[in-house]
N, C-alpha and C. Protein backbone atom coordinates (compact mmCIF):
# COMPACT_ATOMS: atom_id res chain seq x y z
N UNK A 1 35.46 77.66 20.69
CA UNK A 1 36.57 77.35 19.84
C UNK A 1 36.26 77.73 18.41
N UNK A 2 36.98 77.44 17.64
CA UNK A 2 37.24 78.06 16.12
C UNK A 2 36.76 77.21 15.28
N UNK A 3 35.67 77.05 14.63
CA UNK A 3 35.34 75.95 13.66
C UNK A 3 35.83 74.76 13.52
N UNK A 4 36.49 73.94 12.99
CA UNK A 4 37.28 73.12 13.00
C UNK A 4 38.80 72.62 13.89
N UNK A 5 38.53 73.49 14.67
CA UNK A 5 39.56 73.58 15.68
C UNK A 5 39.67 72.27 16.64
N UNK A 6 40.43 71.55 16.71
CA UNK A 6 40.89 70.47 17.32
C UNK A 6 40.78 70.77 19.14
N UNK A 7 41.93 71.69 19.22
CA UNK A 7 41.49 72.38 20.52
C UNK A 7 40.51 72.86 20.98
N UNK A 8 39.50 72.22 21.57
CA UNK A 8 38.44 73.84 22.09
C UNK A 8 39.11 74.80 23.11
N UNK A 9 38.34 75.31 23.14
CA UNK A 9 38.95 76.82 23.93
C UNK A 9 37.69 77.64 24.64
N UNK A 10 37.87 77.91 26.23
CA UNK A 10 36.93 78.63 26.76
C UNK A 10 36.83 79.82 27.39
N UNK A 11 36.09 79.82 27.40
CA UNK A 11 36.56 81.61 28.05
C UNK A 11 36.07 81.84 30.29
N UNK A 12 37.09 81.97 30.19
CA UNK A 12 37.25 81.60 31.98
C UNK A 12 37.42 83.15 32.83
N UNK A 13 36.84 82.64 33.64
CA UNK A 13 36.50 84.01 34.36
C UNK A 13 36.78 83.80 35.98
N UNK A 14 37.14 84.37 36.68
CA UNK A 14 37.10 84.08 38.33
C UNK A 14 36.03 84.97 38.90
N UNK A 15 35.51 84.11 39.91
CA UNK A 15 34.11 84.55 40.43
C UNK A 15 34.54 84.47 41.94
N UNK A 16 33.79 85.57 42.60
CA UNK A 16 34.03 85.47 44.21
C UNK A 16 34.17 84.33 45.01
N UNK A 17 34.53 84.09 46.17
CA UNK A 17 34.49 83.12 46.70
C UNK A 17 33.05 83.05 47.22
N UNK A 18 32.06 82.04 47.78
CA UNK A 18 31.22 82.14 47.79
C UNK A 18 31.19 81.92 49.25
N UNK A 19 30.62 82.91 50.14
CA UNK A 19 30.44 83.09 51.85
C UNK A 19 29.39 82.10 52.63
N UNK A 20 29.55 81.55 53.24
CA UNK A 20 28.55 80.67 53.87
C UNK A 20 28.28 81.59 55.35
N UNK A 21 26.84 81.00 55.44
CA UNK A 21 25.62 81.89 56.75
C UNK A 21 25.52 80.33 57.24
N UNK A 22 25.46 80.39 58.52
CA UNK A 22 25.38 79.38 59.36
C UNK A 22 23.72 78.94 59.48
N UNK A 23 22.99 80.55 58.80
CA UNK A 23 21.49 79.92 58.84
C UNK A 23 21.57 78.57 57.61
N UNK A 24 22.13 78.87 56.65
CA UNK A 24 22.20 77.52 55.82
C UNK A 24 22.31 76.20 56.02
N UNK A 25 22.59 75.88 57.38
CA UNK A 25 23.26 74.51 57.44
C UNK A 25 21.90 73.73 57.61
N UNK A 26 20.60 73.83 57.89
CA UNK A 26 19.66 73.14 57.41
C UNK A 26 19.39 72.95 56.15
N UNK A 27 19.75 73.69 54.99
CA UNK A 27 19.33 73.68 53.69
C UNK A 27 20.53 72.56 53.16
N UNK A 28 21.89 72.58 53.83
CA UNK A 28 22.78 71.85 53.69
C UNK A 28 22.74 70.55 54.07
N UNK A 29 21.89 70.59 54.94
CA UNK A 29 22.12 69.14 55.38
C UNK A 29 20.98 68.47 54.73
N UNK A 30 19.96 68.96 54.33
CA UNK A 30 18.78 68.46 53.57
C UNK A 30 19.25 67.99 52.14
N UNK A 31 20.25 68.80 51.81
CA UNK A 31 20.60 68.66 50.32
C UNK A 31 21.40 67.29 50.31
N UNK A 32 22.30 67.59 51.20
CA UNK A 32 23.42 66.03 51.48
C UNK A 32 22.69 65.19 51.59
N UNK A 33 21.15 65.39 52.40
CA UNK A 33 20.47 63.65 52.48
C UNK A 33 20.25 63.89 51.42
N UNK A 34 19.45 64.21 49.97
CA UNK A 34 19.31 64.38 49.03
C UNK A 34 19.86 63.67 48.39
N UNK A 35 20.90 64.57 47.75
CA UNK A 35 21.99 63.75 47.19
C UNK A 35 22.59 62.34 47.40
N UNK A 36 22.78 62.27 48.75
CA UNK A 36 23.44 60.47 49.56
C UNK A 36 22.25 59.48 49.05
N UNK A 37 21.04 60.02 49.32
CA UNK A 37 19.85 59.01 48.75
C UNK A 37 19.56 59.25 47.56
N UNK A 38 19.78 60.01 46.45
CA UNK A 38 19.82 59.92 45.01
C UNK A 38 20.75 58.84 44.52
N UNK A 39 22.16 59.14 45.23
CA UNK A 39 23.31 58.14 44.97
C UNK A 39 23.10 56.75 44.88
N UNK A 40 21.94 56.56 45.77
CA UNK A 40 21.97 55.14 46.61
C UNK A 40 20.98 54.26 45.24
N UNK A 41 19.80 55.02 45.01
CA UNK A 41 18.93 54.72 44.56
C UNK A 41 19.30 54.68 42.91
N UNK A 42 20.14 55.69 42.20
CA UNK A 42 20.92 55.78 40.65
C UNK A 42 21.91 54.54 40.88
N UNK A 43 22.45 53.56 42.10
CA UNK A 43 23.35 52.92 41.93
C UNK A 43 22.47 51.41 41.49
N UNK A 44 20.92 51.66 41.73
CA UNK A 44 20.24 50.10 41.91
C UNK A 44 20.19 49.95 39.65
N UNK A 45 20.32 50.85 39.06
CA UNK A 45 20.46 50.89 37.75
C UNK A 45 22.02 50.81 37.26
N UNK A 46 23.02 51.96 37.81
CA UNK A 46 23.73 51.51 36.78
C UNK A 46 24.90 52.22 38.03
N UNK A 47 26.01 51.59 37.49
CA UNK A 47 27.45 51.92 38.41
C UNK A 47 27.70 53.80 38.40
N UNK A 48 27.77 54.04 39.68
CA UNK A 48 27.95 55.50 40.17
C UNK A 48 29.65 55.76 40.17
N UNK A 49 29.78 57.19 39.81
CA UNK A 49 31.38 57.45 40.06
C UNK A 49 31.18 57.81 41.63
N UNK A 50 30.24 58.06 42.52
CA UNK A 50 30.85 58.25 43.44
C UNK A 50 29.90 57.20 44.15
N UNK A 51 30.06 57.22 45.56
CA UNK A 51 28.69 55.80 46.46
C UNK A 51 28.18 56.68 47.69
N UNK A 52 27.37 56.41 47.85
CA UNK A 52 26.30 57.54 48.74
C UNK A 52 26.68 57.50 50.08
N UNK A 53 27.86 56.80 50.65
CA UNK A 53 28.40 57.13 51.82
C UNK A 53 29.68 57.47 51.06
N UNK A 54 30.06 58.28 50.59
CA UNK A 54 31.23 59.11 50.51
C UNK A 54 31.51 59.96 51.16
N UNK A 55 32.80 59.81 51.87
CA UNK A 55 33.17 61.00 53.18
C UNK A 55 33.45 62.38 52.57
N UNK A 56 32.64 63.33 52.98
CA UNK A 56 32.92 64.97 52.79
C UNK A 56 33.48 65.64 53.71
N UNK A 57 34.62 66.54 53.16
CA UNK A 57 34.94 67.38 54.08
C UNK A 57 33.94 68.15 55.22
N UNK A 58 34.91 68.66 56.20
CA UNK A 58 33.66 69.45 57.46
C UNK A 58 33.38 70.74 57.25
N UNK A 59 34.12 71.32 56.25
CA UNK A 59 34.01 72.68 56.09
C UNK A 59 32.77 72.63 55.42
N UNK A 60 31.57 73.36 55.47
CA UNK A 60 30.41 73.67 55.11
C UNK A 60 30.46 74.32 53.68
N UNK A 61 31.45 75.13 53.25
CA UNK A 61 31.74 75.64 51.87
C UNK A 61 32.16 74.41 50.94
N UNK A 62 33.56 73.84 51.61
CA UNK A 62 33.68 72.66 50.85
C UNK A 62 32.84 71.64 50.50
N UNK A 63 31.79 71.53 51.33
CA UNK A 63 30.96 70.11 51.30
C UNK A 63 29.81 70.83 50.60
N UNK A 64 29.27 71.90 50.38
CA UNK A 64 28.23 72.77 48.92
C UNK A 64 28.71 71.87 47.58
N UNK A 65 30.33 73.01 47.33
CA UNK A 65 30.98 72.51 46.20
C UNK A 65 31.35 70.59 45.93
N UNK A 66 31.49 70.30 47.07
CA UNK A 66 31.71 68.90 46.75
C UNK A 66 30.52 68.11 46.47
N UNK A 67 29.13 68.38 47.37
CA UNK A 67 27.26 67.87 46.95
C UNK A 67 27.95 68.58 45.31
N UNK A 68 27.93 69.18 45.14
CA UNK A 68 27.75 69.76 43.65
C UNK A 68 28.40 68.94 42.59
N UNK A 69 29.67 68.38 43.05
CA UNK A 69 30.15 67.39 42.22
C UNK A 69 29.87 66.03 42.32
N UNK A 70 29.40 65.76 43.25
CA UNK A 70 28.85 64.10 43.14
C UNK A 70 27.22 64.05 43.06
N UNK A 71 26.62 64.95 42.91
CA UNK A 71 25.63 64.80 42.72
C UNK A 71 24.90 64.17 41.31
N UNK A 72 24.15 63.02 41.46
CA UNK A 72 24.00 62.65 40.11
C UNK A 72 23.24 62.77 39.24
N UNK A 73 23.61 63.87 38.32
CA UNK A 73 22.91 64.71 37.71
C UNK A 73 23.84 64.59 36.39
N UNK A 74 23.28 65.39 35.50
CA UNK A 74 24.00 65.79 33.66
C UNK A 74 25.23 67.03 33.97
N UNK A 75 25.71 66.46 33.01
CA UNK A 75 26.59 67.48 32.70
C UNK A 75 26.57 68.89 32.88
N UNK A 76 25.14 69.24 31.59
CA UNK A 76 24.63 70.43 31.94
C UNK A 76 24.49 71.22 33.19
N UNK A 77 24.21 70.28 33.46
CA UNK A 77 23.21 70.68 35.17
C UNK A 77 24.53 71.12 36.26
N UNK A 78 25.44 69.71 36.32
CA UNK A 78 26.79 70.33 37.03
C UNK A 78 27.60 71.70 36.31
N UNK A 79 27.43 72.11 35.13
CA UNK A 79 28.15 73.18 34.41
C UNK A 79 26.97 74.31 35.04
N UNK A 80 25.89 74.43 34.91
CA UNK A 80 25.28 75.32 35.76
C UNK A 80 25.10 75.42 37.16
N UNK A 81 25.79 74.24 38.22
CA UNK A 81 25.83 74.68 39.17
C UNK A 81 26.78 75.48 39.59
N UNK A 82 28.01 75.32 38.81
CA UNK A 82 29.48 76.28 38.84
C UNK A 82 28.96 77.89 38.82
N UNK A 83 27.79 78.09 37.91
CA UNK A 83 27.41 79.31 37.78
C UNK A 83 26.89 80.25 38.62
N UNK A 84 26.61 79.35 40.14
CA UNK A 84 25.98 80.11 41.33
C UNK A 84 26.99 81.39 41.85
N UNK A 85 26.18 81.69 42.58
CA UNK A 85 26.64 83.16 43.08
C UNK A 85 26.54 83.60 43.81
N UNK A 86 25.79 82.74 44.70
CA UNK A 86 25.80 82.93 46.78
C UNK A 86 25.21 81.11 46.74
N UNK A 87 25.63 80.99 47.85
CA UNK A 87 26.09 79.74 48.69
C UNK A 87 24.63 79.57 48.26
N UNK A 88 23.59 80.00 49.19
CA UNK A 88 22.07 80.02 49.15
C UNK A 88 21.57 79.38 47.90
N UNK A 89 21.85 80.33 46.93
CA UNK A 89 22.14 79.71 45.01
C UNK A 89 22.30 78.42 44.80
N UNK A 90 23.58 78.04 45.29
CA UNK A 90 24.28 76.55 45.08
C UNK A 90 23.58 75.68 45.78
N UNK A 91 23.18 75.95 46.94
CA UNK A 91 22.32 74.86 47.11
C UNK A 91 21.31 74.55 46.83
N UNK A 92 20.63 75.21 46.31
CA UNK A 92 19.08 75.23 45.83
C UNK A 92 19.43 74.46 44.70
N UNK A 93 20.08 75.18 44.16
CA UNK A 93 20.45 74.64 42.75
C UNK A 93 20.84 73.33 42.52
N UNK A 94 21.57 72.87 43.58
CA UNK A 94 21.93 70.85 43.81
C UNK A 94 20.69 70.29 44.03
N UNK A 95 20.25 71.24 44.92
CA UNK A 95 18.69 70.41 45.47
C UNK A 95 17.24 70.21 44.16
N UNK A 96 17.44 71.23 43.44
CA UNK A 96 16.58 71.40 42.03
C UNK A 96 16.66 70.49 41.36
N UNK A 97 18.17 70.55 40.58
CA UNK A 97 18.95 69.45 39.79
C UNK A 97 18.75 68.06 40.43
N UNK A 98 19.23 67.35 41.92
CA UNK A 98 18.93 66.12 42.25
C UNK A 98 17.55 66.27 42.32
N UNK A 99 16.62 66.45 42.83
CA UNK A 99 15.05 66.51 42.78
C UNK A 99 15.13 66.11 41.55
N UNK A 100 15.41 66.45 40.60
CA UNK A 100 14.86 66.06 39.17
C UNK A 100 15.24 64.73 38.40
N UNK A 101 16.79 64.63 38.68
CA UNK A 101 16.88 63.75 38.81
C UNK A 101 16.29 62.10 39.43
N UNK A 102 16.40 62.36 40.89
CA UNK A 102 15.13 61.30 41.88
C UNK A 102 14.49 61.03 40.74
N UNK A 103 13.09 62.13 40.43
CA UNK A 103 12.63 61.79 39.71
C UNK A 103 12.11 61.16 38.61
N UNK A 104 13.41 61.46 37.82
CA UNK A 104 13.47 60.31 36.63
C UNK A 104 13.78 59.45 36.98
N UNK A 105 14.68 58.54 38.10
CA UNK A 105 15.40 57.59 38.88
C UNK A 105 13.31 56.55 39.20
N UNK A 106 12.69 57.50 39.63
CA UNK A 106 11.59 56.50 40.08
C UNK A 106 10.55 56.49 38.71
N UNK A 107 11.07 57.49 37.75
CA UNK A 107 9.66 57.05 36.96
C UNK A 107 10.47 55.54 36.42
N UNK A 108 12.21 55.75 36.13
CA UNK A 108 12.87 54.65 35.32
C UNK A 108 12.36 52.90 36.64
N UNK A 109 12.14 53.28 37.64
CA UNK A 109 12.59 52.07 38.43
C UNK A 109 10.33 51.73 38.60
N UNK A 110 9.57 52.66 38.19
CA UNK A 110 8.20 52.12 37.99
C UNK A 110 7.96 51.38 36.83
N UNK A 111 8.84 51.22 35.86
CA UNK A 111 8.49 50.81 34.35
C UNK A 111 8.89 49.15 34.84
């Protein structure tokens, strides 16, 4: 946006749809436990927008993009998962981001 500009303004682009390989669905389903047990464990601190049994669609594309949005992670982190560019990408990339997350989740719950 423009210096003082009230509005921000972004610059938007459309990106392929992203193809799913059926070899993935182990990396997928690892990530979903991931995530479901990040959820569980960020909820013993502080109230979650989403709860770690949240029902996901069955489509395997949809349920990438959807781990990607409930995953509880920063801002940042969800604005760079939008940035993937094969399925393979996106999930790694949820799985990176929550990993790191966990992480801080147990150093906060050792203190």
């Amino acid at each position: 946006g423009l210096e003082g500009d009230p509005c921000p303004r972004a610059l938007v682009r459309s990106v392929d749809d992203l193809e799913w390989d059926v070899e993935l669905e182990p990396r997928r389903e690892q990530t979903e436990d991931l995530v479901r047990r990040t959820l569980a464990r960020a909820s013993e601190f502080e109230d979650q927008m989403w709860s770690a049994t949240v029902e996901l669609a069955e489509d395997p594309i949809t349920i990438a993009w959807q781990l990607a949005g409930i995953a509880p992670v920063g801002p940042l982190d969800q604005v760079a998962l939008l940035r993937s560019t094969t399925m393979r990408g996106l999930l790694e990339a949820i799985f990176t981001a929550t990993t790191e997350a966990a992480e801080v989740l147990e150093a906060r719950g050792s203190w």
